[in-house]
Protein backbone atom coordinates (compact mmCIF):
# COMPACT_ATOMS: atom_id res chain seq x y z
CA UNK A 1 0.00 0.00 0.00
CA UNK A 2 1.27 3.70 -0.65
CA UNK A 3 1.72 6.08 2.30
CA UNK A 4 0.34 9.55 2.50
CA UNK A 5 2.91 12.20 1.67
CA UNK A 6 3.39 14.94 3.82
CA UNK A 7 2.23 17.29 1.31
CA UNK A 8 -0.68 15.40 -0.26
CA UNK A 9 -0.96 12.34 -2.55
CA UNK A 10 0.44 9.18 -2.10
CA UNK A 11 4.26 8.13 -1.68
CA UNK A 12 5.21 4.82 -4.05
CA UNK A 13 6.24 2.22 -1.05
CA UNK A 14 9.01 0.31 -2.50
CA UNK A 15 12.95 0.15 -1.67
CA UNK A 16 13.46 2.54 -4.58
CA UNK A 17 17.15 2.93 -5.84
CA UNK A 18 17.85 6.55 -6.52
CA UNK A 19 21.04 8.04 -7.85
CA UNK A 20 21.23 12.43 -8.39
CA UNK A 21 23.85 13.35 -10.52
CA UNK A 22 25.09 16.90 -12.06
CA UNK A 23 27.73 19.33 -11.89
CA UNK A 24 28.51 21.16 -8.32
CA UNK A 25 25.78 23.42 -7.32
CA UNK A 26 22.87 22.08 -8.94
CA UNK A 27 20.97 21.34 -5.62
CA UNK A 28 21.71 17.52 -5.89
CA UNK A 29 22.35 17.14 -1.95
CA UNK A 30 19.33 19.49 -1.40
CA UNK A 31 17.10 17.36 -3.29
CA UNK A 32 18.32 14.13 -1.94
CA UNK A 33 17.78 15.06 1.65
CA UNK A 34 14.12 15.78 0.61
CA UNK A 35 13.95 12.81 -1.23
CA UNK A 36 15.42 10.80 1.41
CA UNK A 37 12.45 12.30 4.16
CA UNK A 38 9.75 11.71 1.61
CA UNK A 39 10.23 8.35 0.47
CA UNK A 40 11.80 7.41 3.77
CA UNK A 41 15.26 6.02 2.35
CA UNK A 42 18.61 6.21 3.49
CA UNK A 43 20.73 8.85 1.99
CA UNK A 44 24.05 8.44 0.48
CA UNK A 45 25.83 11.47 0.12
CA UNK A 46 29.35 10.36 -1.90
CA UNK A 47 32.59 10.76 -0.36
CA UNK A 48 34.74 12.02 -3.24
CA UNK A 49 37.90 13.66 -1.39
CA UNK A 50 40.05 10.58 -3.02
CA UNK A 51 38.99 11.24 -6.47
CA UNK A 52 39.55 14.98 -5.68
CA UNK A 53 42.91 14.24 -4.82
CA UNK A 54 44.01 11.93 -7.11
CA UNK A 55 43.34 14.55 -10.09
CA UNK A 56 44.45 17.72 -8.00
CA UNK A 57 47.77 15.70 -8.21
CA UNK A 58 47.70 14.77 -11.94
CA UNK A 59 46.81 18.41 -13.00
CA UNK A 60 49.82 19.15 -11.06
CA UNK A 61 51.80 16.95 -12.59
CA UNK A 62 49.87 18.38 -15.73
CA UNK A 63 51.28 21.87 -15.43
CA UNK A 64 54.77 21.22 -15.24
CA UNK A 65 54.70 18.73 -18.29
CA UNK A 66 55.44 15.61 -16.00
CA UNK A 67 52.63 13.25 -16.89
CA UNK A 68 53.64 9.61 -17.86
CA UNK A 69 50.78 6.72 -18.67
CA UNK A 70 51.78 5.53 -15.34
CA UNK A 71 50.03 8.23 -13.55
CA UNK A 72 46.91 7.98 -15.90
CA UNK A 73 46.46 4.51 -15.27
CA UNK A 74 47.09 5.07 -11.47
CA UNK A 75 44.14 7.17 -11.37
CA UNK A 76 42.11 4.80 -13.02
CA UNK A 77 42.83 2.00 -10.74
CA UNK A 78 41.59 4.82 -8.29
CA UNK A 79 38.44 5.23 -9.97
CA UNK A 80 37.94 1.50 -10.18
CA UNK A 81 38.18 1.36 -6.65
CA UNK A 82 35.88 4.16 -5.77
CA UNK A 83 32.88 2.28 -8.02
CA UNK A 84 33.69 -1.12 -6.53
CA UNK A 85 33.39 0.49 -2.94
CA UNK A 86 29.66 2.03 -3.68
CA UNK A 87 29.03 -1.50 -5.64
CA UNK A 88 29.83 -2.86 -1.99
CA UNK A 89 27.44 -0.01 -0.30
CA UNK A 90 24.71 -0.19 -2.12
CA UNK A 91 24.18 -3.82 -1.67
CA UNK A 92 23.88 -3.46 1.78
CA UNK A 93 20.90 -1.44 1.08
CA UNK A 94 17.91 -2.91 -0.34
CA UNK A 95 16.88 0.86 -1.24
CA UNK A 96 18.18 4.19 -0.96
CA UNK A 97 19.37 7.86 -2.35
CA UNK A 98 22.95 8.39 -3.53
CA UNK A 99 24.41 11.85 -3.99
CA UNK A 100 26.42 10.77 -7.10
CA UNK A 101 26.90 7.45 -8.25
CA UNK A 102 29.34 5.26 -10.56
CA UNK A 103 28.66 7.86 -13.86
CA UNK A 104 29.94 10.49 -11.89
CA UNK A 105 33.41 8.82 -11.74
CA UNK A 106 33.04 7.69 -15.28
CA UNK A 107 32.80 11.21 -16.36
CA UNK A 108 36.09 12.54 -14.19
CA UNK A 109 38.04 10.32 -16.89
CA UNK A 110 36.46 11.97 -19.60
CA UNK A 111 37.75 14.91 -18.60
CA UNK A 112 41.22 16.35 -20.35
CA UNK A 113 43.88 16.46 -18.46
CA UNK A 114 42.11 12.80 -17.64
CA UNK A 115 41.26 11.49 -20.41
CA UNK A 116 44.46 9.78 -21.33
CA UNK A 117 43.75 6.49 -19.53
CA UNK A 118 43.68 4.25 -22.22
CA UNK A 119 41.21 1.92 -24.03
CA UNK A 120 41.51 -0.82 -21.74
CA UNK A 121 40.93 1.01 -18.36
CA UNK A 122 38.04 2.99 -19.99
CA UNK A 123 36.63 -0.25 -20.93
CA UNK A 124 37.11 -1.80 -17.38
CA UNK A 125 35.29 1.70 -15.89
CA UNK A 126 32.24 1.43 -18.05
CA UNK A 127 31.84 -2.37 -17.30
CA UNK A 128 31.43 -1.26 -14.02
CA UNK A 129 29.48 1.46 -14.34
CA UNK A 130 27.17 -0.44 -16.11
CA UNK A 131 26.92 -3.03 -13.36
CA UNK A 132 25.76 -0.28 -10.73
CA UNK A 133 23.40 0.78 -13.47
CA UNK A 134 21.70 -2.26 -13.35
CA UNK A 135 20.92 -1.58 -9.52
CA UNK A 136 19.65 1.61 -10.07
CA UNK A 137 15.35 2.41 -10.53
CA UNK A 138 15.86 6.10 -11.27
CA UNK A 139 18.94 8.54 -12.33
CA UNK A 140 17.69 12.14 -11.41
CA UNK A 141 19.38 15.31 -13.21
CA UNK A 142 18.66 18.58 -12.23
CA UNK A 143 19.53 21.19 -14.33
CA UNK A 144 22.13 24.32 -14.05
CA UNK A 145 20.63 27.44 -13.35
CA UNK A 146 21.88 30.90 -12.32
CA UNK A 147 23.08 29.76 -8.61
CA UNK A 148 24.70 26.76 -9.77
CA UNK A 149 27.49 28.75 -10.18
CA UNK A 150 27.77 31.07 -7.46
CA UNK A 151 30.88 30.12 -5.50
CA UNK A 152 30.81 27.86 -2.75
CA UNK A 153 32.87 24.69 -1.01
CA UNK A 154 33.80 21.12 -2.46
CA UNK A 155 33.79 18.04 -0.73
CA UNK A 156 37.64 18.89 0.16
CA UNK A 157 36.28 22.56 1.96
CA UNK A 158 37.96 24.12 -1.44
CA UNK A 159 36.32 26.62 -3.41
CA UNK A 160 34.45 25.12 -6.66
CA UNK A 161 34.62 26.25 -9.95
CA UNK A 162 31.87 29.06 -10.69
CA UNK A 163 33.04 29.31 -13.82
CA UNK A 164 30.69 28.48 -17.19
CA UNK A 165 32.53 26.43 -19.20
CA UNK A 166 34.38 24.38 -17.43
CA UNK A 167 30.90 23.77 -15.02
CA UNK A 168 28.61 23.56 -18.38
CA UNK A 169 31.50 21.08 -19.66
CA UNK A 170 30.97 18.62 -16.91
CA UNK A 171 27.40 18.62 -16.38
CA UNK A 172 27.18 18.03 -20.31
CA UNK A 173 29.11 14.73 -19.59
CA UNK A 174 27.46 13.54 -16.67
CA UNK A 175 23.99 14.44 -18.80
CA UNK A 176 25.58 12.38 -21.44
CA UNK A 177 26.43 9.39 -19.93
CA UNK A 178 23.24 8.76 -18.54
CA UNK A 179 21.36 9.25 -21.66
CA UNK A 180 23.38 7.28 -23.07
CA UNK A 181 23.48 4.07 -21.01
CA UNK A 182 20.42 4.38 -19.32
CA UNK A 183 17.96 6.73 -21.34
CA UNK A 184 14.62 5.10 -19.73
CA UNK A 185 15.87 5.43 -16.19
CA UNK A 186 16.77 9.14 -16.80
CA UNK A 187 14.73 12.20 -15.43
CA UNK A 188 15.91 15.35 -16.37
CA UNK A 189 14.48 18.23 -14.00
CA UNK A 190 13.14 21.05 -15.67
CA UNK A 191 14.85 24.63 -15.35
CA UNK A 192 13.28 27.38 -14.35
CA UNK A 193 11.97 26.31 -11.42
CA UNK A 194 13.70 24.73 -8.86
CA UNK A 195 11.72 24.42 -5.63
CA UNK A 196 11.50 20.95 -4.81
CA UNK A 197 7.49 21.28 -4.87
CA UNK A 198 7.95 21.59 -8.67
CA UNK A 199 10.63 18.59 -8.95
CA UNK A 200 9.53 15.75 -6.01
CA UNK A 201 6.36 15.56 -7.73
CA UNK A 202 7.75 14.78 -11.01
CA UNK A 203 10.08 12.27 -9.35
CA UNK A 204 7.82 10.54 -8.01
CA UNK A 205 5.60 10.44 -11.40
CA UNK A 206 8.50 9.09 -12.91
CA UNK A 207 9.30 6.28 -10.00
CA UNK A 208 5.76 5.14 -10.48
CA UNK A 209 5.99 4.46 -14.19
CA UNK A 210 9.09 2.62 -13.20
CA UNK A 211 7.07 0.46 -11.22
CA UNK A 212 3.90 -0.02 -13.89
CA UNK A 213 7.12 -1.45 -16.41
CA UNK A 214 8.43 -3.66 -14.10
């Protein structure tokens, strides 16, 4: 039986499997907290301060013309490690929300000075990738407005880039990605507006047409 939602209608009860993804400053841990209070679900919010590292190193390395393959495919193995770790997370979770997710790490080696890893890593990522995707009932993408890029903090208490491109380059990937491998399991929140009276709604729309194809 569905429960009652706090603001009217009916909440979906089932161990749904979440995942928000999108560029810094979209709202994604926002919306997940809601998310997590109105479908009662555990949230995940993502530790990335390894991957954060590992690249703040390699663009170092970037800048003073010191890259070798060795470092690309170190990073990698990083990556790899970093997917099998949520892999291991989520299955102790029969349902939950996840402030990014396995395309998230995909995307950082998409990313020049990154994107050097090779054929055969890239190949070993997206196998995995695709193996969390499997898990996953609903990939939610909200969109970049005007705030997504006022400045503000990473994961590593640094300040994030505000800048357009480089923010519009990123999101475009993550965007991407999903569409790409998992086009029926992707909701992409409309701009404009962004109160989470607007976007829960549609969420949940979309969760229950999940359920009528299953």
């Amino acid at each position: 039986m569905d429960k009652p939602s706090p603001g009217g209608g009916s909440i979906p009860a089932h161990p749904w499997r979440i995942a928000i993804t999108g560029a810094s400053g979209t709202g994604k841990t926002t919306l997940g907290r809601a998310l997590s209070q109105r479908l009662c679900l555990p949230f995940i919010k993502e530790d990335i301060g390894e991957l954060l590292a590992a690249q703040a190193q390699l663009s170092r390395l970037a800048a003073r013309g010191k890259l070798r393959r060795s470092h690309f495919s170190g990073h990698a193995a990083v990556c790899q490690e970093h997917i099998e770790r949520q892999n291991r997370r989520f299955a102790e979770q029969p349902g939950f929300i996840c402030d990014r997710f396995a395309v998230d790490v995909l995307a950082r080696v998409l990313r020049p000075p990154f994107d050097r890893v090779g054929e055969e890593w890239f190949h070993t990522l997206l196998k995995h990738t695709k193996q969390q995707l499997e898990s996953i009932d609903l990939i939610v993408v909200p969109p970049l407005s005007d705030w997504s890029f006022q400045p503000s903090k990473n994961d590593m208490g640094r300040e994030r880039i505000v800048a357009v491109l480089p923010k519009t380059r990123i999101h475009s990937l993550y965007s991407g990605l999903c569409v790409t491998l998992a086009p029926e399991r992707t909701l992409f929140l409309p701009a404009g507006d962004t109160r989470h009276d607007t976007w829960i709604p549609l969420i949940l729309e979309a969760l229950s047409a999940t359920k009528a194809r299953s």
